[in-house]
C-alpha atoms as a PDB file:
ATOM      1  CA  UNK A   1      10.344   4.538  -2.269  1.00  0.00           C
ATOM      2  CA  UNK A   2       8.368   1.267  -1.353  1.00  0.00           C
ATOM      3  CA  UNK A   3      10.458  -0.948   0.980  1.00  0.00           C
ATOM      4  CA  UNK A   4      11.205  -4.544   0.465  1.00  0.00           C
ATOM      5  CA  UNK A   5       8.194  -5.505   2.119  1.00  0.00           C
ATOM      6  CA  UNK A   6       5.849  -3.715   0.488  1.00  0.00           C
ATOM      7  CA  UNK A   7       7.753  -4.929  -3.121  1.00  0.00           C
ATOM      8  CA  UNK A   8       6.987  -8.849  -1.629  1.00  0.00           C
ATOM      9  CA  UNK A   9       3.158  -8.009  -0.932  1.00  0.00           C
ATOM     10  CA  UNK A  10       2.904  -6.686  -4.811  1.00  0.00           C
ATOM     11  CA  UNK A  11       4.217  -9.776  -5.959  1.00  0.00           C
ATOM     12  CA  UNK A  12       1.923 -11.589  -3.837  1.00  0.00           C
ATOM     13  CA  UNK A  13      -1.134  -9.525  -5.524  1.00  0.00           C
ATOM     14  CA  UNK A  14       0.066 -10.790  -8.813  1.00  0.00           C
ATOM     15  CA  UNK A  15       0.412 -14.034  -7.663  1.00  0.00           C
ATOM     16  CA  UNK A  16      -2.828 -14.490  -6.222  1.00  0.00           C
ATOM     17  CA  UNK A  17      -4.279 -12.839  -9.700  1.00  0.00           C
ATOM     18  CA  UNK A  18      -2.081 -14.520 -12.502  1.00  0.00           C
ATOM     19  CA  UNK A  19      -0.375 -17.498 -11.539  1.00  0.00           C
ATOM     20  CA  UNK A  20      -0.992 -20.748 -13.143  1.00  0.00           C
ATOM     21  CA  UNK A  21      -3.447 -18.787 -15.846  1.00  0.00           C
ATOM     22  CA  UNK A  22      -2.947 -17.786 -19.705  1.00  0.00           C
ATOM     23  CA  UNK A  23      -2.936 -14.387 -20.585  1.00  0.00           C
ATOM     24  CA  UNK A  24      -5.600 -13.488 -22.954  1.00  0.00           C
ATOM     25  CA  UNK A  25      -4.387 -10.063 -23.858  1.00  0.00           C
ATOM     26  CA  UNK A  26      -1.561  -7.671 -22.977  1.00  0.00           C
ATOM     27  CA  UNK A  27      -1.349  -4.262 -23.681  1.00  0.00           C
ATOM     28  CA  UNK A  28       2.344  -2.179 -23.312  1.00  0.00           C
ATOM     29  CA  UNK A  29       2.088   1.518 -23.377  1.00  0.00           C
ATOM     30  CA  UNK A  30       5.848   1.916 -22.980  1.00  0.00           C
ATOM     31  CA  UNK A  31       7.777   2.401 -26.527  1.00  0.00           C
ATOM     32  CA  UNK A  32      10.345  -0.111 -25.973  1.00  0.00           C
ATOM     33  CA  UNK A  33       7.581  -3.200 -25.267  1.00  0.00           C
ATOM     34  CA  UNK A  34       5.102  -1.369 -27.828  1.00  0.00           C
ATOM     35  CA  UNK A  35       5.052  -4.461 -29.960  1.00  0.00           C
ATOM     36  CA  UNK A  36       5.387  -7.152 -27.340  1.00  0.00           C
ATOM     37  CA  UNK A  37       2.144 -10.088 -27.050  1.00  0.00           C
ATOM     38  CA  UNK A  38       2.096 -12.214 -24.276  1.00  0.00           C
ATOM     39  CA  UNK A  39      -1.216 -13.448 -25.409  1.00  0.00           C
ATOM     40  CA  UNK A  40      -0.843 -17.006 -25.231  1.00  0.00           C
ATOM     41  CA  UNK A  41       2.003 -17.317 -22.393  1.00  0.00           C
ATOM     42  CA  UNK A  42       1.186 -19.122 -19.029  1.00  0.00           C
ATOM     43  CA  UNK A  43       1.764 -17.133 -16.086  1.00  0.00           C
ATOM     44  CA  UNK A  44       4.273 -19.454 -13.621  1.00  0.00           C
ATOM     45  CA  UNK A  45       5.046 -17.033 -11.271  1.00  0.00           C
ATOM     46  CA  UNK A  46       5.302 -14.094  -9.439  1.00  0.00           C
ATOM     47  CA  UNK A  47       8.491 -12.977  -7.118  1.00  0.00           C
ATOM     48  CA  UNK A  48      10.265 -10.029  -5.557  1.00  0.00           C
ATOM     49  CA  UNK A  49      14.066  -9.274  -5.198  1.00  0.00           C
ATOM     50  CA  UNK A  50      14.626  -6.850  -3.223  1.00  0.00           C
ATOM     51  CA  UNK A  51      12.578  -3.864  -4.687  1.00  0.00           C
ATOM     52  CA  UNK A  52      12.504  -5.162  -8.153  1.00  0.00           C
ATOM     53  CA  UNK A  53       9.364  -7.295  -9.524  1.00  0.00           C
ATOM     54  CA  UNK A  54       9.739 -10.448 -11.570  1.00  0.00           C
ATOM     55  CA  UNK A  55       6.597 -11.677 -13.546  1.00  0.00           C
ATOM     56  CA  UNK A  56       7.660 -14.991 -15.235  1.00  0.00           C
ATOM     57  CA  UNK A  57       6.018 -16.521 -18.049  1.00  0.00           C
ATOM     58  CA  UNK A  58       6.337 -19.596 -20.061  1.00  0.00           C
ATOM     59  CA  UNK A  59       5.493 -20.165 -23.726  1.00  0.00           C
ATOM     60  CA  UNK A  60       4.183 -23.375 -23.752  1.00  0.00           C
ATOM     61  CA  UNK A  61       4.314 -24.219 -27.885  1.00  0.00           C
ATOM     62  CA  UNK A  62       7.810 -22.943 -28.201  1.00  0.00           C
ATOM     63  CA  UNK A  63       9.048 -23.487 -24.394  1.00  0.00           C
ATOM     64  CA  UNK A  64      10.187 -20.904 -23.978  1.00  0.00           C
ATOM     65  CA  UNK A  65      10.229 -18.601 -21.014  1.00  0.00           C
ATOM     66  CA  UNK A  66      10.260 -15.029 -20.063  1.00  0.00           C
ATOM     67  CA  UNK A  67      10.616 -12.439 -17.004  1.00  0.00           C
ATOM     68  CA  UNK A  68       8.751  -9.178 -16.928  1.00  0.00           C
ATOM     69  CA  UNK A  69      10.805  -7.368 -14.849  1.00  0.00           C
ATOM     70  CA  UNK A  70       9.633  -3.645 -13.529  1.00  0.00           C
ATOM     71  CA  UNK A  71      10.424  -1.432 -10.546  1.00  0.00           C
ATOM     72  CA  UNK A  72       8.066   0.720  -8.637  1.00  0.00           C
ATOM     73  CA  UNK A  73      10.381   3.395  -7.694  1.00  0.00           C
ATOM     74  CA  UNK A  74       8.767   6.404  -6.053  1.00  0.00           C
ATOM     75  CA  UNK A  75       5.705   6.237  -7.822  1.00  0.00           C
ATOM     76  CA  UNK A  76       4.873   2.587  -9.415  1.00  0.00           C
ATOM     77  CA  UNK A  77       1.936   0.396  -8.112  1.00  0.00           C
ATOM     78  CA  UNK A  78       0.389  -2.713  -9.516  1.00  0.00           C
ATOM     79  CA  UNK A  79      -3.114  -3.386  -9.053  1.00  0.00           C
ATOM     80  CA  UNK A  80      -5.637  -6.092  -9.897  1.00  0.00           C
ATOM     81  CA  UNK A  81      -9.107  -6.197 -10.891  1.00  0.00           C
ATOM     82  CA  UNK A  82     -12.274  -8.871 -11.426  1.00  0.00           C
ATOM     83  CA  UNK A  83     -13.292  -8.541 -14.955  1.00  0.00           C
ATOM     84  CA  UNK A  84     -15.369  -5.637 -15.037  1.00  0.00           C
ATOM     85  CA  UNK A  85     -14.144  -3.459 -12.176  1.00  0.00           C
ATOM     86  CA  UNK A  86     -13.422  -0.121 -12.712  1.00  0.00           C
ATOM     87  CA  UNK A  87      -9.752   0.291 -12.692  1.00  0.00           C
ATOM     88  CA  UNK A  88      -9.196   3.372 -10.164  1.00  0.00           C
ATOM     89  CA  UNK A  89      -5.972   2.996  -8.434  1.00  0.00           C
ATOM     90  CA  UNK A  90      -4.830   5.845 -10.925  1.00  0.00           C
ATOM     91  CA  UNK A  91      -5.645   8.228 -13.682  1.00  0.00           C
ATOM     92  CA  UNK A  92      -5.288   6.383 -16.662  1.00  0.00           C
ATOM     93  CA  UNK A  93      -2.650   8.393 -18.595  1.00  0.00           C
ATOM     94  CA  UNK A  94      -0.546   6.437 -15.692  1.00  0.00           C
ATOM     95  CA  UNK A  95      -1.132   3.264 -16.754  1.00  0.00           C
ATOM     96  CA  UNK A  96       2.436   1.499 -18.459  1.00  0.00           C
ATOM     97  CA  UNK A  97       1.740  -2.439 -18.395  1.00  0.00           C
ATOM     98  CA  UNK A  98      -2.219  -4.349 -18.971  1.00  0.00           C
ATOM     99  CA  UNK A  99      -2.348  -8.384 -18.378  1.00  0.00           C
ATOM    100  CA  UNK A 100      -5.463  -9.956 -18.897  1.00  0.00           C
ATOM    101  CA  UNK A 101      -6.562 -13.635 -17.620  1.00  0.00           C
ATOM    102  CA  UNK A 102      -9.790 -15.033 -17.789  1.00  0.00           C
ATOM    103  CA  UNK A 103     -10.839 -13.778 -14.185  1.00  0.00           C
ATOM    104  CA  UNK A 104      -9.057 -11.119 -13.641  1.00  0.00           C
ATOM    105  CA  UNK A 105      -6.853  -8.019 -15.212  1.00  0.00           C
ATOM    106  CA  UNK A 106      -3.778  -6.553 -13.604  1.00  0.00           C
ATOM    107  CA  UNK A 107      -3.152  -3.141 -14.625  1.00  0.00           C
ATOM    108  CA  UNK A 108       0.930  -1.599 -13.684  1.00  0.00           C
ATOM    109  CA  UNK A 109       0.415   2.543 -12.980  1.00  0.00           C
ATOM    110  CA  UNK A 110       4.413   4.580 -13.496  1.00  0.00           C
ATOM    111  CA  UNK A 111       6.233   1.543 -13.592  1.00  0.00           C
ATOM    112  CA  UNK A 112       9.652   2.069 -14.160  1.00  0.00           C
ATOM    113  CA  UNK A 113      12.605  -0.096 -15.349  1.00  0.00           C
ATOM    114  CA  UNK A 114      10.245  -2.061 -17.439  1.00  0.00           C
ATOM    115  CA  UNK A 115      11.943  -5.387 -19.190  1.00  0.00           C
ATOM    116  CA  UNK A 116      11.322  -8.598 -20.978  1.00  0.00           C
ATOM    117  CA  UNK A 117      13.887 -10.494 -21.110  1.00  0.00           C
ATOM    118  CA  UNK A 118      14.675 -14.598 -21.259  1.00  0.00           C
ATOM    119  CA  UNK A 119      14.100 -15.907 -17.349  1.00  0.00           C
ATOM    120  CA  UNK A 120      17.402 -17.479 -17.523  1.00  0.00           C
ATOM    121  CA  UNK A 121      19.356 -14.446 -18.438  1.00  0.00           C
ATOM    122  CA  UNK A 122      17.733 -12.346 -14.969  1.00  0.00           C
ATOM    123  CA  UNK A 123      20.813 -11.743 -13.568  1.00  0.00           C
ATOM    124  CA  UNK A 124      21.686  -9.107 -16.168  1.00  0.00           C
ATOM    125  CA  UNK A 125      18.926  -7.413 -13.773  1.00  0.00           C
ATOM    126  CA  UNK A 126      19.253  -8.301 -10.449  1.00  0.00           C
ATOM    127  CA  UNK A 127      22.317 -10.070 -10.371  1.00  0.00           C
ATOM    128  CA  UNK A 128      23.903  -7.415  -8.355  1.00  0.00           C
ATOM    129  CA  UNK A 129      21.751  -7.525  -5.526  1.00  0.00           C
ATOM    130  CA  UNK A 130      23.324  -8.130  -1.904  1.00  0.00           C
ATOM    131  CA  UNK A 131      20.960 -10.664  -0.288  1.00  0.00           C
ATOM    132  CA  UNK A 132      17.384  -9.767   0.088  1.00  0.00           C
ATOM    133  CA  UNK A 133      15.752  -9.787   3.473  1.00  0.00           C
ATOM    134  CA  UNK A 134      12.503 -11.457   2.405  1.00  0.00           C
ATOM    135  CA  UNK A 135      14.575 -13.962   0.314  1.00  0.00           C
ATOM    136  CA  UNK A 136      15.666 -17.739   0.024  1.00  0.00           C
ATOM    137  CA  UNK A 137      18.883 -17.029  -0.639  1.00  0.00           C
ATOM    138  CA  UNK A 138      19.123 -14.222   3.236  1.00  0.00           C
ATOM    139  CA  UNK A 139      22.660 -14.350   4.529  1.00  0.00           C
ATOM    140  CA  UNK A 140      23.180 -12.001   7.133  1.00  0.00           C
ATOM    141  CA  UNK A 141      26.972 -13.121   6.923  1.00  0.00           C
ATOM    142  CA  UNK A 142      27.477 -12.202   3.604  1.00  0.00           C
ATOM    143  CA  UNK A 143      25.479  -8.956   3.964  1.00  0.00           C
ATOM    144  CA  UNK A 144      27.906  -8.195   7.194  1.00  0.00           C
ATOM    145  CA  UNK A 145      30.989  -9.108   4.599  1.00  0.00           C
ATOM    146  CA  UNK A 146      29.118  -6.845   1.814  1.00  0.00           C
ATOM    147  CA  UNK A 147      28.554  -4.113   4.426  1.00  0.00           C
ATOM    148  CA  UNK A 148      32.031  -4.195   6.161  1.00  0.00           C
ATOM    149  CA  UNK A 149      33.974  -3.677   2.258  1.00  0.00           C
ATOM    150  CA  UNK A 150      33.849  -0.367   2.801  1.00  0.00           C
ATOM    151  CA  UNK A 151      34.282   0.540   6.616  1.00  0.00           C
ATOM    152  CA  UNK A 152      34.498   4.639   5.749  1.00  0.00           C
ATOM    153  CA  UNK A 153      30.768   5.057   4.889  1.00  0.00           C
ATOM    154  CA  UNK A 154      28.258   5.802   7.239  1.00  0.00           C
ATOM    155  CA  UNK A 155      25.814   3.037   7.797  1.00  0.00           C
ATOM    156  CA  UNK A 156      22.766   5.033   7.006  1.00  0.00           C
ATOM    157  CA  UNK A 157      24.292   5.063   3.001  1.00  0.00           C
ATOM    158  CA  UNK A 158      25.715   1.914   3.772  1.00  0.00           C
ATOM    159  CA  UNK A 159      22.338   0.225   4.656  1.00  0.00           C
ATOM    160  CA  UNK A 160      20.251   1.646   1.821  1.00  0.00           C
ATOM    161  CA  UNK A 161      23.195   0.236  -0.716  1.00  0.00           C
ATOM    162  CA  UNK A 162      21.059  -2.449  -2.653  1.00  0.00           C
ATOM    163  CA  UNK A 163      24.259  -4.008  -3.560  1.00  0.00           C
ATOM    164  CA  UNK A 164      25.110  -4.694   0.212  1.00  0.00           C
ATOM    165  CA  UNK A 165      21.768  -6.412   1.322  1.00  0.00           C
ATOM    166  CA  UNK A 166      18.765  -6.508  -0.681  1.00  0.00           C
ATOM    167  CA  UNK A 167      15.460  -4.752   0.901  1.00  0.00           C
ATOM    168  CA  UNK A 168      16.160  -1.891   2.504  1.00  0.00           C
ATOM    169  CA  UNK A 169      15.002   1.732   2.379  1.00  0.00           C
ATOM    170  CA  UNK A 170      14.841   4.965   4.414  1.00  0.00           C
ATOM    171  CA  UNK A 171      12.135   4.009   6.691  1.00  0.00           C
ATOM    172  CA  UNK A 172      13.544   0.931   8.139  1.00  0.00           C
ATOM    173  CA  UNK A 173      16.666   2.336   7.671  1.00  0.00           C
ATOM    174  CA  UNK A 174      16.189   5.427  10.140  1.00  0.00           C
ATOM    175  CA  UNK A 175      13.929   3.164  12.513  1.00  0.00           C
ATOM    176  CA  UNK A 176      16.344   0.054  12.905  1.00  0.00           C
ATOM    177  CA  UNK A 177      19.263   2.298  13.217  1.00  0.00           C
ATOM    178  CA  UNK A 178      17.341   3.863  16.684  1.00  0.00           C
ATOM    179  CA  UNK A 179      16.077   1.015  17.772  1.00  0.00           C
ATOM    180  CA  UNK A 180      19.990  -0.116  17.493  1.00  0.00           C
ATOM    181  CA  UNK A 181      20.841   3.172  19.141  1.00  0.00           C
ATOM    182  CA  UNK A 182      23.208   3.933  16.683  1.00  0.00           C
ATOM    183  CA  UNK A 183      23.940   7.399  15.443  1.00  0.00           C
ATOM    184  CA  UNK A 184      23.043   7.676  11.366  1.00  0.00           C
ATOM    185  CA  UNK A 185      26.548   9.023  10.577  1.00  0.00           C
ATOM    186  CA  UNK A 186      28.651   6.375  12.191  1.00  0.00           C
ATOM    187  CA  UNK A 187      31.158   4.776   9.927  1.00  0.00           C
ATOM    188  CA  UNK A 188      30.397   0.833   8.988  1.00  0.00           C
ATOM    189  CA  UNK A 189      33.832  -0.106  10.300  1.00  0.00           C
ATOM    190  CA  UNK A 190      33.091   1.863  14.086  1.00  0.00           C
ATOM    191  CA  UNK A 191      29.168  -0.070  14.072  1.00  0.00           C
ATOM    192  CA  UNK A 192      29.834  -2.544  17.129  1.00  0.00           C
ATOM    193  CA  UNK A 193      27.362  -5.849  15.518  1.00  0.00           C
ATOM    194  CA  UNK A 194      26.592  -5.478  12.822  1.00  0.00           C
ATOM    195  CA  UNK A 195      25.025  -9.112  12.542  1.00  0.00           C
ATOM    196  CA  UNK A 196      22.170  -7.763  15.190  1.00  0.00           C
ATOM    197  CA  UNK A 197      21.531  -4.765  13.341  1.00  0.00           C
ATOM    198  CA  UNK A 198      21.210  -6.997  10.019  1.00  0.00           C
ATOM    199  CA  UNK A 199      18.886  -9.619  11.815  1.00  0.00           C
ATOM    200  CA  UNK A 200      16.929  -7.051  13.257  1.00  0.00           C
ATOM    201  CA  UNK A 201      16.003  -5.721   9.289  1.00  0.00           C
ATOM    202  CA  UNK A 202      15.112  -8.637   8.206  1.00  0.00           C
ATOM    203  CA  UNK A 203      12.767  -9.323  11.384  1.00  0.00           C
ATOM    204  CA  UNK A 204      11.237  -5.838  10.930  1.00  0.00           C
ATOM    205  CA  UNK A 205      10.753  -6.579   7.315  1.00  0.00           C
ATOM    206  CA  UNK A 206       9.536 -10.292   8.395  1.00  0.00           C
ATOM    207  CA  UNK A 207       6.746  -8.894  10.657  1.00  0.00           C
ATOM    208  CA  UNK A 208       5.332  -6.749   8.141  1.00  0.00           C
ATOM    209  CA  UNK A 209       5.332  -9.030   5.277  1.00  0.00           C
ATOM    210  CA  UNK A 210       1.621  -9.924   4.146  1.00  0.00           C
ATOM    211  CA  UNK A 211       0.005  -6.932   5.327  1.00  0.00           C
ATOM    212  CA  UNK A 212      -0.539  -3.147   3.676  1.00  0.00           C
ATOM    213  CA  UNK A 213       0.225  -1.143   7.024  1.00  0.00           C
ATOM    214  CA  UNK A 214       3.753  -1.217   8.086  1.00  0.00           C
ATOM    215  CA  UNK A 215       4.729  -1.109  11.865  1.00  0.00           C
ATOM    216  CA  UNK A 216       7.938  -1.231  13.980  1.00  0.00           C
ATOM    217  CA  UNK A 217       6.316   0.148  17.313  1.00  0.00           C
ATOM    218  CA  UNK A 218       4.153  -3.085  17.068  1.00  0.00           C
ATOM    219  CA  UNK A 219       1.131  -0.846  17.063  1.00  0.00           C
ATOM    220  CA  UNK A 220      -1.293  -0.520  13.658  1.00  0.00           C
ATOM    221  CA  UNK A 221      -2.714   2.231  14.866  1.00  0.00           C
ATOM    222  CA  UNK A 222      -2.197   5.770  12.813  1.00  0.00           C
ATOM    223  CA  UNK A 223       0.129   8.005  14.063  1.00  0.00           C
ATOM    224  CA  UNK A 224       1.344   4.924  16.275  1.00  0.00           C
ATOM    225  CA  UNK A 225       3.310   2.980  13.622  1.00  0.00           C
ATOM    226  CA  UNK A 226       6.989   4.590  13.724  1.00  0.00           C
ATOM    227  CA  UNK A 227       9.504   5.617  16.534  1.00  0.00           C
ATOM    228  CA  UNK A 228      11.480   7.980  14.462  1.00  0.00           C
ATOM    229  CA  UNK A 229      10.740   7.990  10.466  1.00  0.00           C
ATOM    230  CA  UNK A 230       8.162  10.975   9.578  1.00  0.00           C
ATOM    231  CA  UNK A 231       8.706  12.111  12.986  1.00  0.00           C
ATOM    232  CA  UNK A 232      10.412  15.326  12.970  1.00  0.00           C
ATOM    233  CA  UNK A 233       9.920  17.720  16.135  1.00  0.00           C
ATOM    234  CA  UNK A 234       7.626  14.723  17.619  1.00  0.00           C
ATOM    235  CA  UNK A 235       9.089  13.502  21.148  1.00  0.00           C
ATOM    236  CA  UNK A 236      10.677  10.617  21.347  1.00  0.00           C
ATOM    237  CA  UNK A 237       8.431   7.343  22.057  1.00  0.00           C
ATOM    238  CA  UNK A 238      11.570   6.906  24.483  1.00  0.00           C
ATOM    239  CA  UNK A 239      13.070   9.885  25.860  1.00  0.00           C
ATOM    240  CA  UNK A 240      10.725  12.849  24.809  1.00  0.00           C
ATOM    241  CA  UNK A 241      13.629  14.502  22.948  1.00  0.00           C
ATOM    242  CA  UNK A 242      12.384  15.698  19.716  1.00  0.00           C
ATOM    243  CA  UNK A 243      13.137  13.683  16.797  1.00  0.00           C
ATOM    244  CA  UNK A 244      15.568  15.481  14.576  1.00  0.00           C
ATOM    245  CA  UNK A 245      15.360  15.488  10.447  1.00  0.00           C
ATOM    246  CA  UNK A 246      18.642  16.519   8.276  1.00  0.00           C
ATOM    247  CA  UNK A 247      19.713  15.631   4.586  1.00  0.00           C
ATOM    248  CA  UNK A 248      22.147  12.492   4.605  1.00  0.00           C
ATOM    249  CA  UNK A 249      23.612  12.125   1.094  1.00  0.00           C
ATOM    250  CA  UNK A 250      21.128  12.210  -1.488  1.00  0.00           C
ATOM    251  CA  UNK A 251      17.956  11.500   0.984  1.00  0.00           C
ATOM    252  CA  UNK A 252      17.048  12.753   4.375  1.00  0.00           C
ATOM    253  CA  UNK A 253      17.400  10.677   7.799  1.00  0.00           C
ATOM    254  CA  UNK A 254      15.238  10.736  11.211  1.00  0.00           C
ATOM    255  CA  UNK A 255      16.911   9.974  14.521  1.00  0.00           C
ATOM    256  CA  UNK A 256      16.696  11.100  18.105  1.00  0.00           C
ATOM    257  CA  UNK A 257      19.635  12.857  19.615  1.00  0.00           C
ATOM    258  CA  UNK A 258      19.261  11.491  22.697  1.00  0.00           C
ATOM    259  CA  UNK A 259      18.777   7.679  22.107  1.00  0.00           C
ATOM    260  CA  UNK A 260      21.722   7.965  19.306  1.00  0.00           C
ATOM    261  CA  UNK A 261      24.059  10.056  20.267  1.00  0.00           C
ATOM    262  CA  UNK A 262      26.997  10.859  17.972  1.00  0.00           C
ATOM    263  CA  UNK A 263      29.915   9.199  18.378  1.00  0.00           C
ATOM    264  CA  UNK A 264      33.189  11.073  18.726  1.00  0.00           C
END
């Protein structure tokens, strides 16, 4: 599932292809926005929380204004085009969402969670959030107090737990957690600072904000990207000690055995 990062960048794209233009023409091919136009609307801007995608529009005659909200999941991906360009990002049978402006179209392929609702009632969408990492409204504090509720669950579930902190998903999860040196399993309440393993996400996020590839070696290189995440039976960029792979509630975690041992 695309991190937080990679959720920021989309809403970049969009910006950098909508804002601050009319829509000519929209096309839904979902049956719940079938009949939805936003021919007409002014595109004012385009934003992430968390892993969700907020397209807001504004209605100039009847001011009025609107969020497209949508959420890649596993599969989703927005992608823009000049006026013209074949669209090739994915087979069209894919496609879910078409905006047009004068220079440009922006096509949504397996969007999921897709939503228009008034921009002042967005909450009812991602009011639940925990802070997001890439946000304005970050507060590792709060995320530690969010986090720390439930002391029992182990971190790895407890980091990927939109509600705690906004952002997060398995690969940053496995590779702050070594880089920490903590053990995936560990209870929340047995983590020793858990404000420096929150700071650390958001930096990780931070540094690969604006850019396709995503690193936390430091290296873009392929193959050179991770320390533990896709790693299985690869040494350890520390130790040597093969990185080990298991299920860990309803996804699957990376970690060395070496660098974080278990904790008895």
């Amino acid at each position: 599932m695309p991190e937080g990062d990679t959720v920021w960048n989309t809403a970049a794209l969009l910006r950098d292809a909508l804002a601050g233009r009319t829509v000519t023409a929209s096309e839904f091919r979902v049956p719940q926005l079938a009949t939805a136009d936003l021919a007409g609307w002014s595109v004012a801007e385009s934003a992430s929380r968390g892993k969700h995608l907020l397209l807001r529009l504004h209605d100039p005659e009847r001011d009025r204004a609107v969020t497209l909200h949508s959420h890649l999941r596993m599969e989703g991906k927005w992608s823009a085009y000049a006026v013209g360009e074949r669209w090739s990002a994915r087979p069209a049978h894919l496609i879910r969402v078409v905006l047009r402006v004068p220079e440009s179209v922006a096509v949504g392929y397996h969007l999921h969670d897709l939503a228009l609702v008034p921009t002042a009632e967005e909450d009812r969408l991602v009011g639940h959030l925990g802070p997001d990492l890439l946000g304005a409204d970050w507060d590792p504090a709060e995320a530690v107090r969010r986090l720390s509720a439930r002391p029992e669950v182990s971190i790895a579930e407890a980091l990927l737990e939109q509600r705690n902190l906004a952002g997060i998903g398995n690969m940053y999860k496995a590779e702050v957690l070594f880089l920490r040196g903590i053990w995936p399993w560990t209870p929340v309440g047995q983590v020793p600072d858990l404000d420096g393993l929150v700071t650390l996400a958001q930096k990780l996020l931070a540094a690969n904000r604006g850019r396709w590839t995503q690193s936390t070696t430091g290296s873009l290189h392929r193959g050179q990207t991770m320390y533990v995440y896709g790693r299985r039976a690869q040494p350890c960029r520390r130790c040597g000690t093969a990185i080990a792979k298991a299920d860990q509630g309803e996804r699957i975690t990376f970690w060395c055995k070496r660098c974080q041992p278990e904790r008895r």
